[in-house]
Protein backbone atom coordinates (compact mmCIF):
# COMPACT_ATOMS: atom_id res chain seq x y z
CA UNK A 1 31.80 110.31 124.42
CA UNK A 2 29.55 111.43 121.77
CA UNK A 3 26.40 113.28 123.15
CA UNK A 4 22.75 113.96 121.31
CA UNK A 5 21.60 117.71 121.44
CA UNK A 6 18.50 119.10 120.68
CA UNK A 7 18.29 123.02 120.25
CA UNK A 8 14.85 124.07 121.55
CA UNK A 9 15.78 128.13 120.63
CA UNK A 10 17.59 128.21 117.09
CA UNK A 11 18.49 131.61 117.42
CA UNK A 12 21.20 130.50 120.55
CA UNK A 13 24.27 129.17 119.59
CA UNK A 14 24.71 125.48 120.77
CA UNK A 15 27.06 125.14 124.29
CA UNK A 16 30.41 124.85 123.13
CA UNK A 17 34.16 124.64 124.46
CA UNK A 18 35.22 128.10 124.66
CA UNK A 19 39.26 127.43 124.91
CA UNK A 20 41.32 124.05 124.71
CA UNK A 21 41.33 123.47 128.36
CA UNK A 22 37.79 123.91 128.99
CA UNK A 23 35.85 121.32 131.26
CA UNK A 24 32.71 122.87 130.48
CA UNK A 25 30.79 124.65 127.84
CA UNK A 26 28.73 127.54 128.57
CA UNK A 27 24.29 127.51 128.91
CA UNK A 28 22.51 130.48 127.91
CA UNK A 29 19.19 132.06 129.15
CA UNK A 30 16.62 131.12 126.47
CA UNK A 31 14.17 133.80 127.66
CA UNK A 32 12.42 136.35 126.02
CA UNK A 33 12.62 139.02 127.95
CA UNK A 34 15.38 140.95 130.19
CA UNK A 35 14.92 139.20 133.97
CA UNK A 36 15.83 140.96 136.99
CA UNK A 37 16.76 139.45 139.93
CA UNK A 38 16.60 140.82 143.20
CA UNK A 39 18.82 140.67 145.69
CA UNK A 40 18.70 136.81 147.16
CA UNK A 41 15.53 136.35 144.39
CA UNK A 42 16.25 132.86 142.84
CA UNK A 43 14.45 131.82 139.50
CA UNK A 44 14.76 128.38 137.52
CA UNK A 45 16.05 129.89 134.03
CA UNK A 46 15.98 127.40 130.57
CA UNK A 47 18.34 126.42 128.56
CA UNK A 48 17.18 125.98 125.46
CA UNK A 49 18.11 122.75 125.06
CA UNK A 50 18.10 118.82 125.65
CA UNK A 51 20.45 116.39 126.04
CA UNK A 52 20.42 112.55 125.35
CA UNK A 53 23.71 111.84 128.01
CA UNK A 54 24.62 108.03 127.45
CA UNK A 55 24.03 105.52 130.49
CA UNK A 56 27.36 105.90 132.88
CA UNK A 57 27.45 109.14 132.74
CA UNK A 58 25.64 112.73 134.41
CA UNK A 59 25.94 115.91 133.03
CA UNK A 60 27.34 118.38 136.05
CA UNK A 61 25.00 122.49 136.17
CA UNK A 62 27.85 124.75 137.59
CA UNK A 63 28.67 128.32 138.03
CA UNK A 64 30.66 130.46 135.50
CA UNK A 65 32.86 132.18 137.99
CA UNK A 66 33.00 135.62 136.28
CA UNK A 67 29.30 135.76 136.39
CA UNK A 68 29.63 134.99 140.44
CA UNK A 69 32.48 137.46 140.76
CA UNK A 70 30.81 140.40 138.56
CA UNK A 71 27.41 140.18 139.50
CA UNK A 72 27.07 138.25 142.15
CA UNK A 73 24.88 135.33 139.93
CA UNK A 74 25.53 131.82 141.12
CA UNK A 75 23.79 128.55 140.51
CA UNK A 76 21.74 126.80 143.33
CA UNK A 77 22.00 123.21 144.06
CA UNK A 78 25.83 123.20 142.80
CA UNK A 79 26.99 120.77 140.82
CA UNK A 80 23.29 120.26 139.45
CA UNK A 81 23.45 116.50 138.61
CA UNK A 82 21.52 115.51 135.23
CA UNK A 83 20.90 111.90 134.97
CA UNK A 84 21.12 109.83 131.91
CA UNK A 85 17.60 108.97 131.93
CA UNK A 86 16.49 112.50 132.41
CA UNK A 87 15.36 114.23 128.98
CA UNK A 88 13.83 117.34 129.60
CA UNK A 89 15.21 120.92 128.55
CA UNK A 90 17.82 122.02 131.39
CA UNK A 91 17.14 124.11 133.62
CA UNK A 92 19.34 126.71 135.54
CA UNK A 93 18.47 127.33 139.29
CA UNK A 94 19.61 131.06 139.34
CA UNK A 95 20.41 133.07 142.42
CA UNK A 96 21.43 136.63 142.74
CA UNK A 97 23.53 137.04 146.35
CA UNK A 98 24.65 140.73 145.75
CA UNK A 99 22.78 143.12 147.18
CA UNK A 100 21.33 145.06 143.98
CA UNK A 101 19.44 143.86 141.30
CA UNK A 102 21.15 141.96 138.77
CA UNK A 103 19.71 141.44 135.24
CA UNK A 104 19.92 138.56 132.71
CA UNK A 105 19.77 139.62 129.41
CA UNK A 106 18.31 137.10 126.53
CA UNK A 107 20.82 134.88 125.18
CA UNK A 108 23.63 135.42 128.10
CA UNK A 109 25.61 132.77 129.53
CA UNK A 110 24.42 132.01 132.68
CA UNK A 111 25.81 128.32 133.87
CA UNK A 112 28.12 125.66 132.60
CA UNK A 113 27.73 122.47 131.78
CA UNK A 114 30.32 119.38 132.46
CA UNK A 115 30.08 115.93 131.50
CA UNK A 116 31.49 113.28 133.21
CA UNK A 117 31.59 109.30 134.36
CA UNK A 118 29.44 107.93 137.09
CA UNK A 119 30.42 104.98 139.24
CA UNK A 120 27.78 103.10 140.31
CA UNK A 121 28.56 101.67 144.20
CA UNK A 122 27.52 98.25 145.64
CA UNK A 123 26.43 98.49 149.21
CA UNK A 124 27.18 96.16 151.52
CA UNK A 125 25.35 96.45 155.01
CA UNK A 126 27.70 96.26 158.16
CA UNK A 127 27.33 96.38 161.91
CA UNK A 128 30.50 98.57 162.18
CA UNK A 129 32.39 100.67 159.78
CA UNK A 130 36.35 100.54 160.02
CA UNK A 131 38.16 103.34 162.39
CA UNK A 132 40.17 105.76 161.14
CA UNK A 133 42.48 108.64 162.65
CA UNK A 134 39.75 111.03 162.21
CA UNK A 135 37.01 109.25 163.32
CA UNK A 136 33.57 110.94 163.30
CA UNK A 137 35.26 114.57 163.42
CA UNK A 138 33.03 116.97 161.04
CA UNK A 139 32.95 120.51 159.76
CA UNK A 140 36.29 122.45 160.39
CA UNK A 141 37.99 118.75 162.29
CA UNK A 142 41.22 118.94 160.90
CA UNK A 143 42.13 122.56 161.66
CA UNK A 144 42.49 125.60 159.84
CA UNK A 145 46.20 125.53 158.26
């Protein structure tokens, strides 16, 4: 899948695969300035870039987990879904849940982002849906081991 990239901030590298086995490559903060988050403070943080994401496919916003782990930075809204027909710069929905202030530096990696297929579903309207062993059990139905 070949995907169109425009760099709004030439002085951040592109997103890129950082090992072999990556699924996604890594979004930096294309700010100017050092933010600080407080604790539970949530900011919408660019990217620096655009996307052109070919019809039949989304790109996926996700956490980097060492950023989570470290500072306690995750992304809101997880996966964020970007539609093919969307072509504005992404945007990272930023939240800090540790209990300090947490700072994003210019430039840092803050998010990842994964591309992948989209199936689109036919619905078919029904007066019953089929039973299953489950059922209607929810949240927590199927036990804890």
């Amino acid at each position: 899948m070949n995907v169109k990239i425009q760099n709004l901030n030439p002085e951040l590298p592109l997103p890129k695969y950082q090992t072999k086995g990556s699924s996604g490559m890594d979004l930096h903060a294309a700010i100017k300035f050092p933010l600080n988050l407080k604790s539970m403070q949530r900011e919408l943080v660019p990217t620096g870039i655009k996307v052109s994401i070919p019809l039949g496919y989304e790109a996926q916003v996700r956490p980097r987990s060492g950023l989570a782990a470290k500072k306690g930075l995750t992304v809101l809204n997880t996966p964020g879904t970007v539609d093919s027909d969307y072509t504005g710069e992404i945007m990272v929905i930023l939240i800090n849940l540790s209990e300090s202030v947490v700072t994003v530096d210019p430039g840092e990696r803050i998010a990842q982002i994964v591309f992948a297929a989209v199936e689109k579903a036919n619905l078919t309207q029904v007066d019953n849906i089929d039973a299953t062993e489950r059922g209607d059990g929810g949240f927590g139905s199927t036990g804890a081991k």
